[in-house]
C-alpha atoms as a PDB file:
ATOM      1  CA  UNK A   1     -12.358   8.656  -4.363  1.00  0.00           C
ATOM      2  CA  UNK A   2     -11.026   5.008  -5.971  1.00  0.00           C
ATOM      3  CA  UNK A   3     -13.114   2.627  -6.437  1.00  0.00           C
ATOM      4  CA  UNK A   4     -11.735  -0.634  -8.013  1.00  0.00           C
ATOM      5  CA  UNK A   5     -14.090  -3.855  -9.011  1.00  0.00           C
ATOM      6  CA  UNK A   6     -12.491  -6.941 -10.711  1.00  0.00           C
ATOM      7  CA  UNK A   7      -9.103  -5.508 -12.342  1.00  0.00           C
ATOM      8  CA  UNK A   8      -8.068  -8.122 -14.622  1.00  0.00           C
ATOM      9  CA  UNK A   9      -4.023  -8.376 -16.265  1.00  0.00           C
ATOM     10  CA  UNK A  10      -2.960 -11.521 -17.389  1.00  0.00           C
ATOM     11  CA  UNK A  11       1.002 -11.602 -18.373  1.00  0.00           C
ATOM     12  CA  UNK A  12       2.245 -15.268 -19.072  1.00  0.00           C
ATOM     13  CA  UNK A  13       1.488 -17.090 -15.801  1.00  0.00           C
ATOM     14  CA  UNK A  14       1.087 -14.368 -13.862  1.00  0.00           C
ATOM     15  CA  UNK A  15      -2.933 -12.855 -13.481  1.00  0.00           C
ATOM     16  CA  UNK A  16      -3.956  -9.777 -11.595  1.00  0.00           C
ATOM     17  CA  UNK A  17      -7.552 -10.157 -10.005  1.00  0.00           C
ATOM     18  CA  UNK A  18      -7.979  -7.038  -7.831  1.00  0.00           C
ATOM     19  CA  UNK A  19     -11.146  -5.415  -6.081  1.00  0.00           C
ATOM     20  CA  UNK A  20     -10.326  -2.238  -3.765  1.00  0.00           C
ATOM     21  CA  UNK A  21     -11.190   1.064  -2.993  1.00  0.00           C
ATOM     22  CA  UNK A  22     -10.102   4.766  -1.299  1.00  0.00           C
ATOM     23  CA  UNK A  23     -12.740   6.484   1.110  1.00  0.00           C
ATOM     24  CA  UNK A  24     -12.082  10.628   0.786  1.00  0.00           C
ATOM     25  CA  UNK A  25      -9.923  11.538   3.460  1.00  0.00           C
ATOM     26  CA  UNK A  26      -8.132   7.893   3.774  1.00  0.00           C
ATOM     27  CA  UNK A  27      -4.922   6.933   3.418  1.00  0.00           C
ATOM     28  CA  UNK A  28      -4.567   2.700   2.143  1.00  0.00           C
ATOM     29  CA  UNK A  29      -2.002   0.966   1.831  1.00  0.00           C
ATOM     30  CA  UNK A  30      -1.396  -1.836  -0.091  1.00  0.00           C
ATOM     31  CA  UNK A  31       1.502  -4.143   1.143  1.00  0.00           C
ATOM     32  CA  UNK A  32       2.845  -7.301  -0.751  1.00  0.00           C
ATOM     33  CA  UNK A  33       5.797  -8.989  -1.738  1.00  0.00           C
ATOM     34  CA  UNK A  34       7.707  -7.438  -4.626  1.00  0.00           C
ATOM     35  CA  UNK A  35       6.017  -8.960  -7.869  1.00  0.00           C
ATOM     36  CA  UNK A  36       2.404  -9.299  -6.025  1.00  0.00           C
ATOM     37  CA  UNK A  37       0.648  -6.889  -8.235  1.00  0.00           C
ATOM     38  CA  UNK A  38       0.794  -3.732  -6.494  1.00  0.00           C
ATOM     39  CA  UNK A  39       2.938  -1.715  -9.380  1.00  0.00           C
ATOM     40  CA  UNK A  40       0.517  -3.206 -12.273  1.00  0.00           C
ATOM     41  CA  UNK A  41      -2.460  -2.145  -9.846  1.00  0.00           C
ATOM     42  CA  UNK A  42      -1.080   1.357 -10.022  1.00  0.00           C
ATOM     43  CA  UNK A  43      -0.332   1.206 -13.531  1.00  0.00           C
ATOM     44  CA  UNK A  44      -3.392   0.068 -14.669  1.00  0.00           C
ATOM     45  CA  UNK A  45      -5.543   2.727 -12.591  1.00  0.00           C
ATOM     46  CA  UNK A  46      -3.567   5.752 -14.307  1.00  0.00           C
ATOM     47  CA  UNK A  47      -4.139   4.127 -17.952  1.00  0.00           C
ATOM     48  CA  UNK A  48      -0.212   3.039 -18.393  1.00  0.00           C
ATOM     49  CA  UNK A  49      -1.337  -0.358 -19.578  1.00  0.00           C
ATOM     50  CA  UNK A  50      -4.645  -1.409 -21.002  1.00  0.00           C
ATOM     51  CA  UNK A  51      -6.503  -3.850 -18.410  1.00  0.00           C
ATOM     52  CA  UNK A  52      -8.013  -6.839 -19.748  1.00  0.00           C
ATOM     53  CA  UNK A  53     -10.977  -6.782 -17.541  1.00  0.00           C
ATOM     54  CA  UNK A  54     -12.954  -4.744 -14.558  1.00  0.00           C
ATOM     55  CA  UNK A  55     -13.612  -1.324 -13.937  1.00  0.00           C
ATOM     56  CA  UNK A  56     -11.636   1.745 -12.248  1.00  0.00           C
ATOM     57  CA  UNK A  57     -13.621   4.855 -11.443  1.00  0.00           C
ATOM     58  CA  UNK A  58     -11.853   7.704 -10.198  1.00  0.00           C
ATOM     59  CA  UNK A  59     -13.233  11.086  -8.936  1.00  0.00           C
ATOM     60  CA  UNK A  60     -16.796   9.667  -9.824  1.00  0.00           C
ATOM     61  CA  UNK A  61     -15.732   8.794 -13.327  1.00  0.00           C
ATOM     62  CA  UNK A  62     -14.459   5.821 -15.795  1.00  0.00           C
ATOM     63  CA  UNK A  63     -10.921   6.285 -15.508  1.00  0.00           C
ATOM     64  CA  UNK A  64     -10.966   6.008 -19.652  1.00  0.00           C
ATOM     65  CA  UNK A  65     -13.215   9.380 -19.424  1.00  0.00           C
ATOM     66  CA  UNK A  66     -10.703  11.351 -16.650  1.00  0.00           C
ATOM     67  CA  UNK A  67      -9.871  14.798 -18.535  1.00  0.00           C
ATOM     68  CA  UNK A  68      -6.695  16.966 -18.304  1.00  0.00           C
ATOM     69  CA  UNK A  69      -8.084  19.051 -15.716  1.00  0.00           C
ATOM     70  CA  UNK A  70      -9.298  15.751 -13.455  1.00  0.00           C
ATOM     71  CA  UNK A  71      -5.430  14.304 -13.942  1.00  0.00           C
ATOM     72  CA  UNK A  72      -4.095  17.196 -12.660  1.00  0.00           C
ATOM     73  CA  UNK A  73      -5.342  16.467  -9.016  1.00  0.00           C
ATOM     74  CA  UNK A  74      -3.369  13.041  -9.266  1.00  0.00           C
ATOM     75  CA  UNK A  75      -0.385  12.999  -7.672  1.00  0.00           C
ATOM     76  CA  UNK A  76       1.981  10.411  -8.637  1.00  0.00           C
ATOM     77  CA  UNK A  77       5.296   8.611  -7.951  1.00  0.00           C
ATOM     78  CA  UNK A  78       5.883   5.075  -9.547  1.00  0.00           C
ATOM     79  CA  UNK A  79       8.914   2.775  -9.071  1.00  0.00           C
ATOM     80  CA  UNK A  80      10.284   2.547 -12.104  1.00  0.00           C
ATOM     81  CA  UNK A  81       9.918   5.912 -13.624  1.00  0.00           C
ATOM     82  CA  UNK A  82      11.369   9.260 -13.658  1.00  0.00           C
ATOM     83  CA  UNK A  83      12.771  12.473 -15.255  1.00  0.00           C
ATOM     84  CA  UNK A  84      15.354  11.961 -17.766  1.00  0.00           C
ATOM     85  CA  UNK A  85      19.115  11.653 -16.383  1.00  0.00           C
ATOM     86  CA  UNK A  86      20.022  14.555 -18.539  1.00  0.00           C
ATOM     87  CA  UNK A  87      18.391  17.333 -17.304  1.00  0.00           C
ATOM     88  CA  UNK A  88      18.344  19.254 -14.113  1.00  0.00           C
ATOM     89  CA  UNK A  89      16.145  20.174 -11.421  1.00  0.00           C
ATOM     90  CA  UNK A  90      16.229  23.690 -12.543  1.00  0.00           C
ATOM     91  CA  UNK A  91      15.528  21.822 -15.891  1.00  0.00           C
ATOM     92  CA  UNK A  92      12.347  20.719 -15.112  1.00  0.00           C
ATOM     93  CA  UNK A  93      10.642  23.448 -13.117  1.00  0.00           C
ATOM     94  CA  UNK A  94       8.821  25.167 -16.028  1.00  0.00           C
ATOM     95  CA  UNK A  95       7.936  21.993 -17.326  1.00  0.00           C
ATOM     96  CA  UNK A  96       6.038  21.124 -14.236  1.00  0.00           C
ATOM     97  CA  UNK A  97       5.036  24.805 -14.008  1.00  0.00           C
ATOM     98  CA  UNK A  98       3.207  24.237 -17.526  1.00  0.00           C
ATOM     99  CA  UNK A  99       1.763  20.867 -16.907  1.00  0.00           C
ATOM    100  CA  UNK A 100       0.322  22.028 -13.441  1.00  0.00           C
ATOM    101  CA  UNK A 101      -1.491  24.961 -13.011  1.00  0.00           C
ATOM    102  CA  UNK A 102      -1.083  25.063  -9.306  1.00  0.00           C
ATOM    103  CA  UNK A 103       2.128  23.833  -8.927  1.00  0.00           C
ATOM    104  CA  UNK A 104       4.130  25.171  -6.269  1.00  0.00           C
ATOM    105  CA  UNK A 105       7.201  26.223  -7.200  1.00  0.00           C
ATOM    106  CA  UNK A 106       8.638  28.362  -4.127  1.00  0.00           C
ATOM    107  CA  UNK A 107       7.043  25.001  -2.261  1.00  0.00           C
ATOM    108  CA  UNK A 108       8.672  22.447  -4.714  1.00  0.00           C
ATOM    109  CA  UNK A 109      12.434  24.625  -4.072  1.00  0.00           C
ATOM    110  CA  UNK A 110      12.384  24.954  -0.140  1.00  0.00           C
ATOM    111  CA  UNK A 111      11.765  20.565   0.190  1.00  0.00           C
ATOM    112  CA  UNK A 112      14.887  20.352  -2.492  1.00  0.00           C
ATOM    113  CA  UNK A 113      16.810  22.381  -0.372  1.00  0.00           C
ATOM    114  CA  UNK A 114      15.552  20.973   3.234  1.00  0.00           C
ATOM    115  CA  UNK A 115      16.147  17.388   1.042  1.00  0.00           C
ATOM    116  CA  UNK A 116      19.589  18.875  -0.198  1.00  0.00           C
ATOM    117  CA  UNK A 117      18.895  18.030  -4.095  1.00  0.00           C
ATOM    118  CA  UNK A 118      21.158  20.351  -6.215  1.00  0.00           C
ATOM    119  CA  UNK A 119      18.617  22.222  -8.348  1.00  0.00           C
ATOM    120  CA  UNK A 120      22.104  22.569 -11.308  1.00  0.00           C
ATOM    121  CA  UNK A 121      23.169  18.620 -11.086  1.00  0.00           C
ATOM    122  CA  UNK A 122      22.479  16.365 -14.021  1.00  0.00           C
ATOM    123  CA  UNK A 123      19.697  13.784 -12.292  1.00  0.00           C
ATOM    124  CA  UNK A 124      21.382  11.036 -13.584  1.00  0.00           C
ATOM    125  CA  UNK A 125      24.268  11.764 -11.125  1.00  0.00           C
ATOM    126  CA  UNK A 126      21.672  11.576  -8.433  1.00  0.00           C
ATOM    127  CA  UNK A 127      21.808   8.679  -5.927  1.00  0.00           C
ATOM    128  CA  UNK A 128      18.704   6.398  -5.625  1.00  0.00           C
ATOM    129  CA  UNK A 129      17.470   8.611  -2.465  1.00  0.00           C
ATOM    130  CA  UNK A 130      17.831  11.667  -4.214  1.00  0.00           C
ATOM    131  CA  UNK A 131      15.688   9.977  -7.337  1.00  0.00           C
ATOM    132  CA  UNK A 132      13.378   8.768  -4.800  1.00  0.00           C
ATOM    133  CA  UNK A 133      13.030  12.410  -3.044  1.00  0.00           C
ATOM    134  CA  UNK A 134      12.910  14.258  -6.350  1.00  0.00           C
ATOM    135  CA  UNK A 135       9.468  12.423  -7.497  1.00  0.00           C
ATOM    136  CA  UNK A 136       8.184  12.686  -3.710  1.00  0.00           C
ATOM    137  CA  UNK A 137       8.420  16.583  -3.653  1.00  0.00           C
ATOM    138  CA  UNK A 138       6.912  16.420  -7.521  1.00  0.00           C
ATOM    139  CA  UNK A 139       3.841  14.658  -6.358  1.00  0.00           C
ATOM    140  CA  UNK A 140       3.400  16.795  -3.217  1.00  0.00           C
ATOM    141  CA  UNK A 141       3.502  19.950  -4.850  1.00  0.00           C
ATOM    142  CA  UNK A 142       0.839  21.077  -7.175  1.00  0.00           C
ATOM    143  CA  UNK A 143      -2.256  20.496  -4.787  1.00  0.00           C
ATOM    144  CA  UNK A 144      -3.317  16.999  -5.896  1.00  0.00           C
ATOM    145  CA  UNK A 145      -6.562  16.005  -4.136  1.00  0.00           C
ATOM    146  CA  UNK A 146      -5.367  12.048  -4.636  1.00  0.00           C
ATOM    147  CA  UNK A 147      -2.108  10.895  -4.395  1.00  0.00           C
ATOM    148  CA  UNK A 148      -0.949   7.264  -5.957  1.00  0.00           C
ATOM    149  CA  UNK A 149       2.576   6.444  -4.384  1.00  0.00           C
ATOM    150  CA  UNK A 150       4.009   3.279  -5.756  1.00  0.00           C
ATOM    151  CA  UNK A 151       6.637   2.396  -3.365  1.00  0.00           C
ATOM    152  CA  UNK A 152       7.965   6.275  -2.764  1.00  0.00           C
ATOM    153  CA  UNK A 153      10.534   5.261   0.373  1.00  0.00           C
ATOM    154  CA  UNK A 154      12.212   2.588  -2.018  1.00  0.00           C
ATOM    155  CA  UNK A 155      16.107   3.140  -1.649  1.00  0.00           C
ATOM    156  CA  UNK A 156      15.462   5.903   1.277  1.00  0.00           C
ATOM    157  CA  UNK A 157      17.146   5.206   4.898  1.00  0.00           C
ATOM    158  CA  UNK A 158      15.262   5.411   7.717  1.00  0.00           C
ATOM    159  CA  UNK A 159      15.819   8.802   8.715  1.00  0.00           C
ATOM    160  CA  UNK A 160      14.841  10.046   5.341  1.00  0.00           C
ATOM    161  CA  UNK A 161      11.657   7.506   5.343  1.00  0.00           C
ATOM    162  CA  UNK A 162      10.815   9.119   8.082  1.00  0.00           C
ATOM    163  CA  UNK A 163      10.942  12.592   6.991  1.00  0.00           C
ATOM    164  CA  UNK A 164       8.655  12.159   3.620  1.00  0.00           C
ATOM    165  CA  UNK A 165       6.144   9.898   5.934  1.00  0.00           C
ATOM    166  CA  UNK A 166       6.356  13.260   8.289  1.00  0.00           C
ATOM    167  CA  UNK A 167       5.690  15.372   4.968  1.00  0.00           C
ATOM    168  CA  UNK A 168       2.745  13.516   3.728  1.00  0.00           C
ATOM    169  CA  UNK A 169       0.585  13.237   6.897  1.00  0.00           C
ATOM    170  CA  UNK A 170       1.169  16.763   6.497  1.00  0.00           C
ATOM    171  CA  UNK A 171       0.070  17.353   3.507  1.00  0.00           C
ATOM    172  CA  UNK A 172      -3.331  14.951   3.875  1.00  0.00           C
ATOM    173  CA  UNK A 173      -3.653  17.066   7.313  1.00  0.00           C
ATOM    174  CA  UNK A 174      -3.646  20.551   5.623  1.00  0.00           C
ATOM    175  CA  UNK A 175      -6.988  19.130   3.728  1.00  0.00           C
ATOM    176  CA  UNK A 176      -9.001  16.048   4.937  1.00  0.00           C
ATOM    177  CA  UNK A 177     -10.646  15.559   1.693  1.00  0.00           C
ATOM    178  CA  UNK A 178      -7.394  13.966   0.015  1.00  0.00           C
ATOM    179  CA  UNK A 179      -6.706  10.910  -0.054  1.00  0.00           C
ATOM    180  CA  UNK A 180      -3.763   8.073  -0.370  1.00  0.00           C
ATOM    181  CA  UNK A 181      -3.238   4.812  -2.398  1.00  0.00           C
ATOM    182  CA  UNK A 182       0.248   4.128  -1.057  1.00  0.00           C
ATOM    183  CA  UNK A 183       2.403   0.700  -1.808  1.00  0.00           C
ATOM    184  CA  UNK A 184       5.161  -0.681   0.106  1.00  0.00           C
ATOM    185  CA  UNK A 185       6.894  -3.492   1.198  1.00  0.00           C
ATOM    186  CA  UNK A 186       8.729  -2.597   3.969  1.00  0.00           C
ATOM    187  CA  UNK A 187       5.160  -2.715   5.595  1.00  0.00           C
ATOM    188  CA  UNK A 188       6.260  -1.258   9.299  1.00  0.00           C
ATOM    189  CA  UNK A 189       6.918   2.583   7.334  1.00  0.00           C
ATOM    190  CA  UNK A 190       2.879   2.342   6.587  1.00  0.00           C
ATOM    191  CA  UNK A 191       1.600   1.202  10.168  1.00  0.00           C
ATOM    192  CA  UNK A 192       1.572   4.277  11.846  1.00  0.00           C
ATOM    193  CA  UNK A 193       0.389   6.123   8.891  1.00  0.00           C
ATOM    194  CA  UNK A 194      -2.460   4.197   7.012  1.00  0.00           C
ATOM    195  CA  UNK A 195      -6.094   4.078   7.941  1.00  0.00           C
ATOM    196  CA  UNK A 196      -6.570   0.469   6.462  1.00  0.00           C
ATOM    197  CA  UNK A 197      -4.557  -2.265   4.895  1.00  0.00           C
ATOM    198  CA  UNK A 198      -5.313  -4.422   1.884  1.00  0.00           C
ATOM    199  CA  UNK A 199      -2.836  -7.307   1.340  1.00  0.00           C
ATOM    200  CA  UNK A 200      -1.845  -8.630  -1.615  1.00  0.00           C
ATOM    201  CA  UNK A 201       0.005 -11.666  -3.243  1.00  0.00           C
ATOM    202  CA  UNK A 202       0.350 -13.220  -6.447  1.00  0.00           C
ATOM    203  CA  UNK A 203      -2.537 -10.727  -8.237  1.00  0.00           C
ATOM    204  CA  UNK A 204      -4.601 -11.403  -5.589  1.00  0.00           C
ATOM    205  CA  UNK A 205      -6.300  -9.423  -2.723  1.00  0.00           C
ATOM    206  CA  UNK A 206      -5.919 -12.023   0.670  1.00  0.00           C
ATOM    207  CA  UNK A 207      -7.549  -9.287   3.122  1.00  0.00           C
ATOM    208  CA  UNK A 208      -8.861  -6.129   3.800  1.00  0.00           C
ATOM    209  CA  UNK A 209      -8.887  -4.923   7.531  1.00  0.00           C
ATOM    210  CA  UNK A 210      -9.011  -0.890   9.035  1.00  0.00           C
ATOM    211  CA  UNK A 211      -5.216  -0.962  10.356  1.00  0.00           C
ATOM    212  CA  UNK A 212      -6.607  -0.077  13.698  1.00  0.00           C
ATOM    213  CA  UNK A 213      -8.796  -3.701  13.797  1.00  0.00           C
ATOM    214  CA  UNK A 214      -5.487  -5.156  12.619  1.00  0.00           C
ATOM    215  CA  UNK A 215      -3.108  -3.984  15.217  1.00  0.00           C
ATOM    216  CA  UNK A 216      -5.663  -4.616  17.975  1.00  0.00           C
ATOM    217  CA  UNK A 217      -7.207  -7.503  17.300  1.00  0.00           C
ATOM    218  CA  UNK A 218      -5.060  -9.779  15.230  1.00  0.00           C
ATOM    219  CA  UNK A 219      -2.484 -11.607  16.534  1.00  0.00           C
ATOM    220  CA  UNK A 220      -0.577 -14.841  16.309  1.00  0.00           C
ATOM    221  CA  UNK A 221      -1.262 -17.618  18.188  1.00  0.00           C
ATOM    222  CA  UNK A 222       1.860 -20.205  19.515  1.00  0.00           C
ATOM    223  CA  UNK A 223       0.681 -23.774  20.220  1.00  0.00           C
ATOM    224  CA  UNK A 224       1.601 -27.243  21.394  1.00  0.00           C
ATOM    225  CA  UNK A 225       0.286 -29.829  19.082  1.00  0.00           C
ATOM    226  CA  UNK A 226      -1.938 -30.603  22.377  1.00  0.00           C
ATOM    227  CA  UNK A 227      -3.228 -26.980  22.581  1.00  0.00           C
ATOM    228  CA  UNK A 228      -3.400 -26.815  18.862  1.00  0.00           C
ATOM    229  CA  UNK A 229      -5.975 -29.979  19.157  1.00  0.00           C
ATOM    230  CA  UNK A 230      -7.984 -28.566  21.872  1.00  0.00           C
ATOM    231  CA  UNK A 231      -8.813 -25.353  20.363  1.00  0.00           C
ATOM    232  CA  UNK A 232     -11.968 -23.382  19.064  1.00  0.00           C
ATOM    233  CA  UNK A 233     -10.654 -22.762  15.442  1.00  0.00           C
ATOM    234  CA  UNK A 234     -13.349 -20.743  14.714  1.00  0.00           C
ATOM    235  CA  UNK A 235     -11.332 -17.465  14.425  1.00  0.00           C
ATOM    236  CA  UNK A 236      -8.396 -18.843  12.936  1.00  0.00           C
ATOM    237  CA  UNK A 237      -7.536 -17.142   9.666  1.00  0.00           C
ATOM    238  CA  UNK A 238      -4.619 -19.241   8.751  1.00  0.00           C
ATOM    239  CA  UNK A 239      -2.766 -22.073  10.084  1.00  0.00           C
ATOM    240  CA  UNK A 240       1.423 -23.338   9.400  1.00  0.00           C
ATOM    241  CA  UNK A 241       2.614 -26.018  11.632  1.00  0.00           C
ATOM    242  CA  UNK A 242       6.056 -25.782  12.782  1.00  0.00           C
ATOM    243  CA  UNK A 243       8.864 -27.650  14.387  1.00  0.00           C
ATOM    244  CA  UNK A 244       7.263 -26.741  18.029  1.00  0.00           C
ATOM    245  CA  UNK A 245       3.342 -27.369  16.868  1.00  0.00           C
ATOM    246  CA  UNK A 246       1.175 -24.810  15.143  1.00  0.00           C
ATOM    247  CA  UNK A 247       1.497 -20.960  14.245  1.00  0.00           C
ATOM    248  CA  UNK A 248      -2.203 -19.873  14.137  1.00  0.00           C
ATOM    249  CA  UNK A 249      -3.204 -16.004  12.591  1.00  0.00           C
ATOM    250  CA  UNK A 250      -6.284 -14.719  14.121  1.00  0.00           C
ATOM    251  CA  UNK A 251      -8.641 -11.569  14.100  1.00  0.00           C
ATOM    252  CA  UNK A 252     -10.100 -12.767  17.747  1.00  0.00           C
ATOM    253  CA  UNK A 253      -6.742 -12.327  19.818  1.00  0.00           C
ATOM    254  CA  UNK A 254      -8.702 -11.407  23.202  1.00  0.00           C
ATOM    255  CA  UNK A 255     -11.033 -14.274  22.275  1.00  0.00           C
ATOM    256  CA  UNK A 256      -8.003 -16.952  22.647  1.00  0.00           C
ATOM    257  CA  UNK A 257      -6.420 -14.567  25.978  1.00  0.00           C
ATOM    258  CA  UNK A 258      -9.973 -15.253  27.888  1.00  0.00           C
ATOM    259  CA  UNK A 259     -10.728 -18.346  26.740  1.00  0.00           C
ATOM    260  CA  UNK A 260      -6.645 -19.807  26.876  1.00  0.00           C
ATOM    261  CA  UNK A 261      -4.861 -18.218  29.639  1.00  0.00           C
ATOM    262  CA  UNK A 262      -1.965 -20.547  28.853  1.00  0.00           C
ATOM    263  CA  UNK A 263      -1.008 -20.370  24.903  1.00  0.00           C
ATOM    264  CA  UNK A 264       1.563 -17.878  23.939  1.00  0.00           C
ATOM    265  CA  UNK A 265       0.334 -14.699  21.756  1.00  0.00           C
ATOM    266  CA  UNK A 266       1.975 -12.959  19.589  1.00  0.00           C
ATOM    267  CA  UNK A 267       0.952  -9.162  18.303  1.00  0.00           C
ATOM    268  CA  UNK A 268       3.061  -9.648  15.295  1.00  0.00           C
ATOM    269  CA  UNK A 269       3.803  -6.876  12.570  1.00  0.00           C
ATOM    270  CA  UNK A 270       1.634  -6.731   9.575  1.00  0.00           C
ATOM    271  CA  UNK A 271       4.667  -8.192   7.870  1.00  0.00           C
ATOM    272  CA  UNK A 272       4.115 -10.948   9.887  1.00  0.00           C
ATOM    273  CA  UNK A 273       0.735 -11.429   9.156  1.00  0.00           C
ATOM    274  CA  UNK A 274       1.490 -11.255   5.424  1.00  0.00           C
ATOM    275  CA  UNK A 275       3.646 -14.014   6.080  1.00  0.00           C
ATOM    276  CA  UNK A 276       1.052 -15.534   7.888  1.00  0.00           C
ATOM    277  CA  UNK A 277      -1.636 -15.081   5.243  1.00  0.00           C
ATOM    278  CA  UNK A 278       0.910 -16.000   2.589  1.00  0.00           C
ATOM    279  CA  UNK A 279       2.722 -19.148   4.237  1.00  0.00           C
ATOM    280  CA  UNK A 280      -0.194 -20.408   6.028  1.00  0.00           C
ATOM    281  CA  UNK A 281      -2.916 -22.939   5.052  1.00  0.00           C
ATOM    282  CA  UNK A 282      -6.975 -22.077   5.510  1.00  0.00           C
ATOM    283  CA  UNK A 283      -7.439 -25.487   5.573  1.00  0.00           C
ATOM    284  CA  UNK A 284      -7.799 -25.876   8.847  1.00  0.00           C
ATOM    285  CA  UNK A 285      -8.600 -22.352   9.852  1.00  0.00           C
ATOM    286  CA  UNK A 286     -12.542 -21.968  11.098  1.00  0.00           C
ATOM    287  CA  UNK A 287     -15.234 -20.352   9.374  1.00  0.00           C
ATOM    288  CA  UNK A 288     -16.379 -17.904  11.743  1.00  0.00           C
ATOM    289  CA  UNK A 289     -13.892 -15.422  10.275  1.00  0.00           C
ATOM    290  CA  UNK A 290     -16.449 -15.056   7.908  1.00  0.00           C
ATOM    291  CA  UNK A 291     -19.376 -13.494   9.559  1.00  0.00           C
ATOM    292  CA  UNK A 292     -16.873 -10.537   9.725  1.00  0.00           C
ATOM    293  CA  UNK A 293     -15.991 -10.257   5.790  1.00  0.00           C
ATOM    294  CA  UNK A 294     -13.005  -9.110   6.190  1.00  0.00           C
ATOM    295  CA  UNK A 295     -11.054 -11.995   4.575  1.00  0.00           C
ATOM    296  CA  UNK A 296     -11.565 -12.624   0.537  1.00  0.00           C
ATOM    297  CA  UNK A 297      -9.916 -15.060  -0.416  1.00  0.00           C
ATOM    298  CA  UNK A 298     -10.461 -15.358  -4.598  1.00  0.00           C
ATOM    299  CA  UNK A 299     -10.703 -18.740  -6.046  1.00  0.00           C
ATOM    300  CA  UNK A 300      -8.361 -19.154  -8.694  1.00  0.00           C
ATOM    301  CA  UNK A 301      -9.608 -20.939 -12.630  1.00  0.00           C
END
C-alpha cells in the first residue's frame, strides 16, 4: 500500500532519514517524541513539502504521479491543519460532497451527532476535541482505502480516545484491504490497535517490530552490577545504567527467564521501550539482535 525508501528533509540541524512501509490490510503505527519526524513523514508522503531525497510510492505509484481519482482514497487528518474557524459544519458538507465522490454524508451527520458537534456553530468556537473529532469523522467518511492519521486523539480524553480507536477498527474491519499509517505519542492508545510498530527519534527510524513480537517478547531487564557482569548480552538491544546497576531492553525476554531465574523483568510499555531505545546506549548491547533484523539503527554523516 506505502512503501517508503530513504525519505530525506533536512531543516537547519534537524534531518529526516526514513525507510518504512504499509502491508494492505495493516494498521502501523509510528510512535516518537513530539519533533521526531513523524508529522514531516506524513507531510512529505501527501506532497505538502518537497523531499530532498528518496522515494514514496503509494497505491503502486510515484507519489508525484498519484491522480485526483487515486487521492481520493486517502484519508487524512494532520495536526496542525483544519477547516477555517469561520465556517460551519453545515458549511462544509457540500464542499466535501464535491471533493469526494463517495462521501458519506448521512454517515458524516450521525458521528457529529453521536460526537455532539453542532452542525450551525462557527468551528472556531470549537474546543480542541471537537477540532480533533471534526477531521476524524472527515477522514472516515468518503470510503478511503488508506488512511494517514497524524496524531488524530491529540487533545481528546480518554473516553473520547477510546471511542474514535472503537470507530476505526471498525471501519478497517468493514474491509480488510485498507490500511493505516497512524502517529501518536501517547503510544499505549496504539497497542491494542496496531499490527506493527516503527519507532522513531530525531528523523530517524530506531526499530521496526510486529506489535505482537513486541509485547511478547521484549522486555526490560533489572540488574545488579554483579548480574549485569555475568550476563549473555547477546540479546540486549540497549543498555542505561542506573543508580541500582543496569536497565537492559531486550527482544529475548524468555531467553533471560530460563537462563536467569533470579533478575527482575520487566514487560514494559512500548513507551518504555522508546525510552529505552532513546535513553539507552548500544554500546554494550550484543550483536545477536541482529540475526533477527529487526533493529536499524542509521549511521548518521
Amino acid at each position: 500500500m506505502l512503501s517508503i525508501d530513504h525519505l530525506r528533509k533536512n531543516y537547519g540541524s534537524f534531518r529526516l532519514d526514513c525507510t518504512l512501509s504499509v502491508k494492505p490490510g495493516y494498521i502501523t503505527g509510528l510512535v516518537g517524541q513530539n519533533g521526531s519526524g513523524k508529522s514531516t513523514t506524513f507531510k512529505a508522503v501527501l506532497g505538502l513539502i518537497r523531499p530532498d531525497g528518496g522515494t514514496v510510492t503509494l497505491f503502486g505509484k510515484d507519489s508525484c504521479d498519484l491522480t485526483v481519482k487515486d487521492r481520493e482514497k486517502l484519508g487524512v487528518v494532520l495536526s496542525d491543519s483544519g477547516f477555517s474557524g469561520y465556517l460551519t459544519v453545515r458549511d462544509i458538507l457540500p464542499v466535501l460532497g464535491s471533493m469526494y465522490r463517495q462521501f458519506d454524508r448521512h454517515a458524516f451527520v450521525a458521528g457529529c451527532s453521536r460526537f455532539q458537534i453542532p452542525l450551525d456553530k462557527k468551528i472556531r468556537d470549537f474546543s480542541t476535541g471537537m477540532k480533533a473529532k471534526l477531521k476524524f469523522l472527515t477522514a472516515l467518511n468518503h470510503k478511503a482505502q488508506f488512511l494517514i492519521l497524524d496524531e488524530p486523539t491529540a487533545g481528546l480524553d480518554v473516553l473520547a480516545r477510546d471511542e474514535l480507536l472503537d470507530m476505526l477498527r471498525a471501519y478497517i474491519e468493514e474491509d480488510d484491504s485498507r490500511s493505516v499509517l497512524i502517529s501518536s505519542h501517547i503510544s499505549a492508545d496504539l497497542e491494542t490497535l496496531c499490527d506493527d510498530f516503527y519507532m522513531i527519534h530525531d528523523g530517524h527510524i530506531l526499530l521496526h517490530e510486529e506489535t505482537d513480537v513486541l509485547l511478547s517478547d521484549y522486555g526490560i531487564l533489572k540488574l545488579s552490577r554483579n548480574q549485569y557482569e555475568k550476563l549473555d548480552r547477546r540479546y540486549l538491544l540497549r543498555v542505561k545504567e542506573e543508580n541500582f546497576g543496569y536497565s537492559c531492553l531486550t527482544c529475548e525476554k524468555q531467553f533471560y527467564a530460563e537462563n536467569y531465574p533470579d533478575i527482575v523483568i520487566e514487560k514494559g510499555s512500548i513507551d518504555d521501550m522508546i525510552a529505552m531505545m532513546i535513553k539507552g546506549s548500544p554500546e554494550n548491547a550484543g550483536a545477536g539482535v541482529q540475526d533477527r533484523d529487526v533493529i536499524q539503527f542509521l549511521n548518521r554523516k
